[in-house]
Each structure stands twice: as C-alpha cells, then as structure tokens.
PDB file of N, CA and C in Angstrom:
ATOM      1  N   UNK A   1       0.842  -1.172   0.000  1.00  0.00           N
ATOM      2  CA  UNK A   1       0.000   0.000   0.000  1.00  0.00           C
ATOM      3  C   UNK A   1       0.894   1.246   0.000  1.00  0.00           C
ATOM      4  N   UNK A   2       0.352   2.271  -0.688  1.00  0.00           N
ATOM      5  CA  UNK A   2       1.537   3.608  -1.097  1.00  0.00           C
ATOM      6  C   UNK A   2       1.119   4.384   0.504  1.00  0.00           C
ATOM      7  N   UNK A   3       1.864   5.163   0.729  1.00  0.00           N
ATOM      8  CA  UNK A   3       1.719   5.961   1.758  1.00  0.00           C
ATOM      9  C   UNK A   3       1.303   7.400   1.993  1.00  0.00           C
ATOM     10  N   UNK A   4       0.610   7.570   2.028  1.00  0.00           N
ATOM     11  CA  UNK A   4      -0.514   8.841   1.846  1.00  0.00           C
ATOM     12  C   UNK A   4       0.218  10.115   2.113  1.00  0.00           C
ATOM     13  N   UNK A   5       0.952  10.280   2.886  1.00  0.00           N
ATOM     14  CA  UNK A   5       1.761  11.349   2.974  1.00  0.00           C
ATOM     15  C   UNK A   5       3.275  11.284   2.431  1.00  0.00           C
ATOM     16  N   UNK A   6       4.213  11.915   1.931  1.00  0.00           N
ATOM     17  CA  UNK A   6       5.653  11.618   1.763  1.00  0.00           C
ATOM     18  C   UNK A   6       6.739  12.588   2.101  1.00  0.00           C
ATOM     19  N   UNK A   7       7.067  11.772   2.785  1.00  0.00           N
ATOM     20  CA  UNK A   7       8.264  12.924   4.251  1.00  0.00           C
ATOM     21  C   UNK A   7       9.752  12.547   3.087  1.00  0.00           C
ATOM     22  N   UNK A   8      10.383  12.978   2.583  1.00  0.00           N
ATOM     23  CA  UNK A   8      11.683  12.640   2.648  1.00  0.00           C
ATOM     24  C   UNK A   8      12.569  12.647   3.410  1.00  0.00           C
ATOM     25  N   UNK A   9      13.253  11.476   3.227  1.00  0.00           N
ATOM     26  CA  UNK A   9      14.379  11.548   4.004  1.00  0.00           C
ATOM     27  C   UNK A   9      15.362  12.484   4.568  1.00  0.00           C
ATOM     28  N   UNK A  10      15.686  13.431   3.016  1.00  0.00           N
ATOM     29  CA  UNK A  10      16.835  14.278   2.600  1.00  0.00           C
ATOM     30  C   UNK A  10      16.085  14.958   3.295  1.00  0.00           C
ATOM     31  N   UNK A  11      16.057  16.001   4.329  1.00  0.00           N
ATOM     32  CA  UNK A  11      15.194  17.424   4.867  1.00  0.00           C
ATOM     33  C   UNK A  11      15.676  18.236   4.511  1.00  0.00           C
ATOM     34  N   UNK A  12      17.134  18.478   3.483  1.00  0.00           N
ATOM     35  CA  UNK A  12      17.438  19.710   2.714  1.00  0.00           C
ATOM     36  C   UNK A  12      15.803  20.409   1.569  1.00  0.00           C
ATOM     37  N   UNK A  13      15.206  19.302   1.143  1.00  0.00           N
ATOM     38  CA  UNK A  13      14.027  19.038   0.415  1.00  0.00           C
ATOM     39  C   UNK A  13      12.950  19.884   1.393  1.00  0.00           C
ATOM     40  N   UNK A  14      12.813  20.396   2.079  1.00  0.00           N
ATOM     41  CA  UNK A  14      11.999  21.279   2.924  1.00  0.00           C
ATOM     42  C   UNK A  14      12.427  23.224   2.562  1.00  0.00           C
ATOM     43  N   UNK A  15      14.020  23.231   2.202  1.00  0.00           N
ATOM     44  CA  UNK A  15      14.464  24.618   2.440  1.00  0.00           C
ATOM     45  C   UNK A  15      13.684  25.307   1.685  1.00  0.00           C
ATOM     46  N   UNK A  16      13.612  25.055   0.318  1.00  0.00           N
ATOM     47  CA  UNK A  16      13.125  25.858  -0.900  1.00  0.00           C
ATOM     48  C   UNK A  16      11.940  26.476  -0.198  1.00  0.00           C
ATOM     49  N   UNK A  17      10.982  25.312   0.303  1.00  0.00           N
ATOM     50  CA  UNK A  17       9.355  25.364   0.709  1.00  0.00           C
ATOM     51  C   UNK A  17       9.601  26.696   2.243  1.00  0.00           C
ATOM     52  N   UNK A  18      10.570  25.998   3.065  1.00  0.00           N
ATOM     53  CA  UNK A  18      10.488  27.056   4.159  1.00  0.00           C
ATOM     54  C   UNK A  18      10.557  28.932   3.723  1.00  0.00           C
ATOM     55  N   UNK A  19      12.136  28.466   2.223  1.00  0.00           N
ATOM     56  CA  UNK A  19      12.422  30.095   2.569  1.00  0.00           C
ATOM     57  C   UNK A  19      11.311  30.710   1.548  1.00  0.00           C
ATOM     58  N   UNK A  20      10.486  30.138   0.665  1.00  0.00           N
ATOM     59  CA  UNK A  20       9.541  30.278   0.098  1.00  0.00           C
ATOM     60  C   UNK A  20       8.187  30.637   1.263  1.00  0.00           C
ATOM     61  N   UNK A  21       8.224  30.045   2.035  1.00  0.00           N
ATOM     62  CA  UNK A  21       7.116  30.496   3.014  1.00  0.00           C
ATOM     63  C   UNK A  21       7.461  32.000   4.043  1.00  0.00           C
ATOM     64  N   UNK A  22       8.855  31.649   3.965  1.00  0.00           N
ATOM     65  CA  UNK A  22       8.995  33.072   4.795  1.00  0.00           C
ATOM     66  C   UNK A  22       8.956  34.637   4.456  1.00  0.00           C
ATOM     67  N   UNK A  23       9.187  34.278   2.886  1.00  0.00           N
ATOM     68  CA  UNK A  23       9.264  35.373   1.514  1.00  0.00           C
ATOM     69  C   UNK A  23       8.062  36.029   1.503  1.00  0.00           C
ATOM     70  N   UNK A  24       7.033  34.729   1.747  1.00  0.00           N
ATOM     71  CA  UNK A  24       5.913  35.398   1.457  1.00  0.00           C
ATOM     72  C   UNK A  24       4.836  35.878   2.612  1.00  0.00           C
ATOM     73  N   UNK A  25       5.431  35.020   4.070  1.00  0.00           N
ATOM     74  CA  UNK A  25       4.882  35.747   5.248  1.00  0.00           C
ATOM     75  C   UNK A  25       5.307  37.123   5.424  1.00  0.00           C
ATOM     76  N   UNK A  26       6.882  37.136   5.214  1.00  0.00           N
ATOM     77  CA  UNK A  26       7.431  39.065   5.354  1.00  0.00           C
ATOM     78  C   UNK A  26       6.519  40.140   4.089  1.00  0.00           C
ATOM     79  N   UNK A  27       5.872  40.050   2.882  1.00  0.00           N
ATOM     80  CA  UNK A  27       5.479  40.677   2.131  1.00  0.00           C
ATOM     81  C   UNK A  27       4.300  40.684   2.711  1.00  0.00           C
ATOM     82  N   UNK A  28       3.568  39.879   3.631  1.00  0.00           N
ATOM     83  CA  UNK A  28       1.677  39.826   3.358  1.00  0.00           C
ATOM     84  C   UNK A  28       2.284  40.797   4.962  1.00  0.00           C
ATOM     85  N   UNK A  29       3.269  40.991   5.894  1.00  0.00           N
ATOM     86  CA  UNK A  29       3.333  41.934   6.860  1.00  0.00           C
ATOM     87  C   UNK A  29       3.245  43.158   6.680  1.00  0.00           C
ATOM     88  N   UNK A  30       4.485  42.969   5.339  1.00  0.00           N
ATOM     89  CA  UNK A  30       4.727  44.474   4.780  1.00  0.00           C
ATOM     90  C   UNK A  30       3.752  45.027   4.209  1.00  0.00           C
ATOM     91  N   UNK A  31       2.957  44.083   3.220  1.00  0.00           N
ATOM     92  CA  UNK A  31       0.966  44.880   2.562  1.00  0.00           C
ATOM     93  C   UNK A  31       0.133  45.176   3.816  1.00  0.00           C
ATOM     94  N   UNK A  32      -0.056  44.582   4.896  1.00  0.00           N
ATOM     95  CA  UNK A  32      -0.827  44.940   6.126  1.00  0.00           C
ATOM     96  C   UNK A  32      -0.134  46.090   6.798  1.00  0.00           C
ATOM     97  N   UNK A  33       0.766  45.976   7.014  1.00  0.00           N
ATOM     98  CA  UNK A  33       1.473  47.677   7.323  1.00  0.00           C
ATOM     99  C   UNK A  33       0.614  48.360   6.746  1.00  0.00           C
ATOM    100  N   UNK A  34       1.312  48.577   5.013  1.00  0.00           N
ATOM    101  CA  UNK A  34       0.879  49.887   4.506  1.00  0.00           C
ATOM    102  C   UNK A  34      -0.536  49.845   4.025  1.00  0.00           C
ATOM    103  N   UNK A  35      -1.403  48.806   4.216  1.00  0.00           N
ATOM    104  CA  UNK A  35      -2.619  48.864   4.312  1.00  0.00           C
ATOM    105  C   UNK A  35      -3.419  49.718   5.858  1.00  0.00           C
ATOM    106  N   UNK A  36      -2.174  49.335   6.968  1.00  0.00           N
ATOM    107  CA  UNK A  36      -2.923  49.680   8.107  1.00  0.00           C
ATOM    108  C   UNK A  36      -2.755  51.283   8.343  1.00  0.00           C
ATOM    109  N   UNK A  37      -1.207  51.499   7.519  1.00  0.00           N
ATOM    110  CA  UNK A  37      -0.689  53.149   7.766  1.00  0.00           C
ATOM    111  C   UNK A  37      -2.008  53.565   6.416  1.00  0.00           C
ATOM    112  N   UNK A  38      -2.438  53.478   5.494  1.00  0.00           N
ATOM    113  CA  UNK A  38      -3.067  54.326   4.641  1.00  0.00           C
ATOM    114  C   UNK A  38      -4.814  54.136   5.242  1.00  0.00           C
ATOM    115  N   UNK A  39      -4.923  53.476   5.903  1.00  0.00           N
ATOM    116  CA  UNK A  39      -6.218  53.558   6.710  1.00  0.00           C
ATOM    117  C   UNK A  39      -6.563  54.472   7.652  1.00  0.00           C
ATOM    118  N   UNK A  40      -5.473  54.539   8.312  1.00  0.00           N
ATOM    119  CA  UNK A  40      -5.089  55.923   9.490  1.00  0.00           C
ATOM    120  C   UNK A  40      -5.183  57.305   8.829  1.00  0.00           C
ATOM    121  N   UNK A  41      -4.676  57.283   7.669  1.00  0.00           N
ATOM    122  CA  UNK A  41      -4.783  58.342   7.038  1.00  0.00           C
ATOM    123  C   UNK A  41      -5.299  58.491   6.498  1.00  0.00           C
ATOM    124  N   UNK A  42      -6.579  57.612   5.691  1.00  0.00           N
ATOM    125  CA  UNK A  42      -7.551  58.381   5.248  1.00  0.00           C
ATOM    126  C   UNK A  42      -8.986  58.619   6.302  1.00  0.00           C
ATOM    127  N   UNK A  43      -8.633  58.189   7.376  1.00  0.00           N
ATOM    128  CA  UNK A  43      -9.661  58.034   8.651  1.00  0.00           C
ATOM    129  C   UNK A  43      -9.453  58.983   9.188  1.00  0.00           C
ATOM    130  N   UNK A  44      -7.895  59.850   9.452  1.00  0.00           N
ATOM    131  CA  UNK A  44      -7.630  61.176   9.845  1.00  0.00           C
ATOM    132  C   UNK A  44      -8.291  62.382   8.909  1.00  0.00           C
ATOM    133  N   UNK A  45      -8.344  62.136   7.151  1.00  0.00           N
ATOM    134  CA  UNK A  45      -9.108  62.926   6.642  1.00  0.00           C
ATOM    135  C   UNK A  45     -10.498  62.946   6.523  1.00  0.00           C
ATOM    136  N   UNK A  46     -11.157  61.786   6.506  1.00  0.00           N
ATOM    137  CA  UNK A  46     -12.650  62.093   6.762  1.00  0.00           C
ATOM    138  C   UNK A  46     -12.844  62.633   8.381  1.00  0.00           C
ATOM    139  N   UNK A  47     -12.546  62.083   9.316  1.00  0.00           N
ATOM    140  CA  UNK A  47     -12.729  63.232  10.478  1.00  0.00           C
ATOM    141  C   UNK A  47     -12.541  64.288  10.107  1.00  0.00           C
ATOM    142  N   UNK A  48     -11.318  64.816   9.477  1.00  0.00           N
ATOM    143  CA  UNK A  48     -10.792  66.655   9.519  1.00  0.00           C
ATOM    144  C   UNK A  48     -12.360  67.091   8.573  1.00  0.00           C
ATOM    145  N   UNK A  49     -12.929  66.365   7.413  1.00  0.00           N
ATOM    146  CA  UNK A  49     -14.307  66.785   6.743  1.00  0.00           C
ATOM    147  C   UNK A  49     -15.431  66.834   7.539  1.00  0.00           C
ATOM    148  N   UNK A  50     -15.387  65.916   8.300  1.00  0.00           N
ATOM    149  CA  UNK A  50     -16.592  65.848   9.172  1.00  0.00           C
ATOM    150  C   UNK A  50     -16.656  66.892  10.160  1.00  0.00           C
ATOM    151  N   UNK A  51     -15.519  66.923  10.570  1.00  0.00           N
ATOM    152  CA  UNK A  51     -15.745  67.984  11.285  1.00  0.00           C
ATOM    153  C   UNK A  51     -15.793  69.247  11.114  1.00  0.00           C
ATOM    154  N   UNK A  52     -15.075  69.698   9.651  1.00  0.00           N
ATOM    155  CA  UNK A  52     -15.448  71.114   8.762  1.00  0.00           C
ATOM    156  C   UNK A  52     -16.817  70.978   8.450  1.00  0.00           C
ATOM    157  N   UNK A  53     -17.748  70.061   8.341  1.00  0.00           N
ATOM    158  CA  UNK A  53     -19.151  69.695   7.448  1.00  0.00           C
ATOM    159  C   UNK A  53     -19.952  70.518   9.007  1.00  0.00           C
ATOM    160  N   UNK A  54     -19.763  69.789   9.693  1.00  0.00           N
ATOM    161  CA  UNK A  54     -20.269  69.727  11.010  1.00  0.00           C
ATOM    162  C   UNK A  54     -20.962  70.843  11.624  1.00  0.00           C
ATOM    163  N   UNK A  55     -19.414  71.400  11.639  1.00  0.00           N
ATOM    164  CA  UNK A  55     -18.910  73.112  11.802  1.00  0.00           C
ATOM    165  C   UNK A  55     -20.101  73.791  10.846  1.00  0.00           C
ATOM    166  N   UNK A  56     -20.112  73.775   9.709  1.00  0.00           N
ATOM    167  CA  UNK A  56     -20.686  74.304   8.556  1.00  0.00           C
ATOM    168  C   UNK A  56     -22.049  74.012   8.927  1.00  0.00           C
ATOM    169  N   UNK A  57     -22.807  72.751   9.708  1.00  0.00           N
ATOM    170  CA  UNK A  57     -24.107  72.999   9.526  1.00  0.00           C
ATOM    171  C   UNK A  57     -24.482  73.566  10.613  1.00  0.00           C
ATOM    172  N   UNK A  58     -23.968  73.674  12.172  1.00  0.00           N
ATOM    173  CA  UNK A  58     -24.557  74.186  13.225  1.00  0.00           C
ATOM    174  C   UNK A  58     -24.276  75.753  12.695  1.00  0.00           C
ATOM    175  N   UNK A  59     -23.025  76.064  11.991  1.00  0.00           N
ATOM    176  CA  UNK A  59     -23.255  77.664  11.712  1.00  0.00           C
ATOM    177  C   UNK A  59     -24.436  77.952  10.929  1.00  0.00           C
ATOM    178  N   UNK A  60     -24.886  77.221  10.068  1.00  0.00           N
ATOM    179  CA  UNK A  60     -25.996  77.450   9.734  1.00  0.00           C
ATOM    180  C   UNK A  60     -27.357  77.552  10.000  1.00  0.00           C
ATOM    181  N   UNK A  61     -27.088  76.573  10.846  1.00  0.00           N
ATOM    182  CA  UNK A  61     -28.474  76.252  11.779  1.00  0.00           C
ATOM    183  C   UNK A  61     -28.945  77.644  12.802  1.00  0.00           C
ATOM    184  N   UNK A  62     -27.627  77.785  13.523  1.00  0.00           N
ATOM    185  CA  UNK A  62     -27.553  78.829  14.254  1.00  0.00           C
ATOM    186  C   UNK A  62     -27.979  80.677  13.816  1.00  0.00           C
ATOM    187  N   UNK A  63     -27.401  80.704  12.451  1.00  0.00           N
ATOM    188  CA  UNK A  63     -27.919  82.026  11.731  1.00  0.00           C
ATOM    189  C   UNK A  63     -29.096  82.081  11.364  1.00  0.00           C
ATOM    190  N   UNK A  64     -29.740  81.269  11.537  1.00  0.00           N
ATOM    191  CA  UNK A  64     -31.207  81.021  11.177  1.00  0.00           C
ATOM    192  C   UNK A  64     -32.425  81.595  11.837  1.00  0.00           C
TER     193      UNK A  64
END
C-alpha cells in the first residue's frame, strides 16, 4: 500500500518550501502595514471633513 503522505528523508528538500514560506509571510506583513498606515490616514481625513461639514451645519443652523 503507497503511503498517503511523503516525508523525505533528505530534509534539505523542505528549504526551498520554508524560505519560500517566509518570503511570502514578510510581504503579506509588509501589505498589512501599509494597508494599516493608509487607513489611518484616510480616517484622519474624513474626520478633519466631518468635522469642517459639522462646523458648517450648526453655523448654519444657528444664523437662522
């Protein structure tokens, strides 16, 4: 009967796969970074609007 899983012997046969896995864990860190830094900053500019909008309707409300 064949064996459902296959380990080699040689465990040099793992490196490619490891430094291949690590290549691509450091890049999906580095896209979540600058996914997390450009979130901050566009979350800092809709507040700064909201709160010019804001501003803009109680002055209005108020001259009324």
């Amino acid at each position: 009967m064949m064996p459902f899983l296959y380990f080699p012997d040689d465990k040099t046969a793992y490196l490619p796969a490891a430094i291949t896995l690590i290549i691509f864990m450091a890049m999906a860190a580095v896209t979540m970074y600058l996914f997390y830094k450009k979130s901050k900053k566009d979350e800092q500019a809709f507040n700064a609007k909201y709160e010019k909008n804001l501003h803009e309707a109680k002055e209005s409300v108020e001259s009324k």
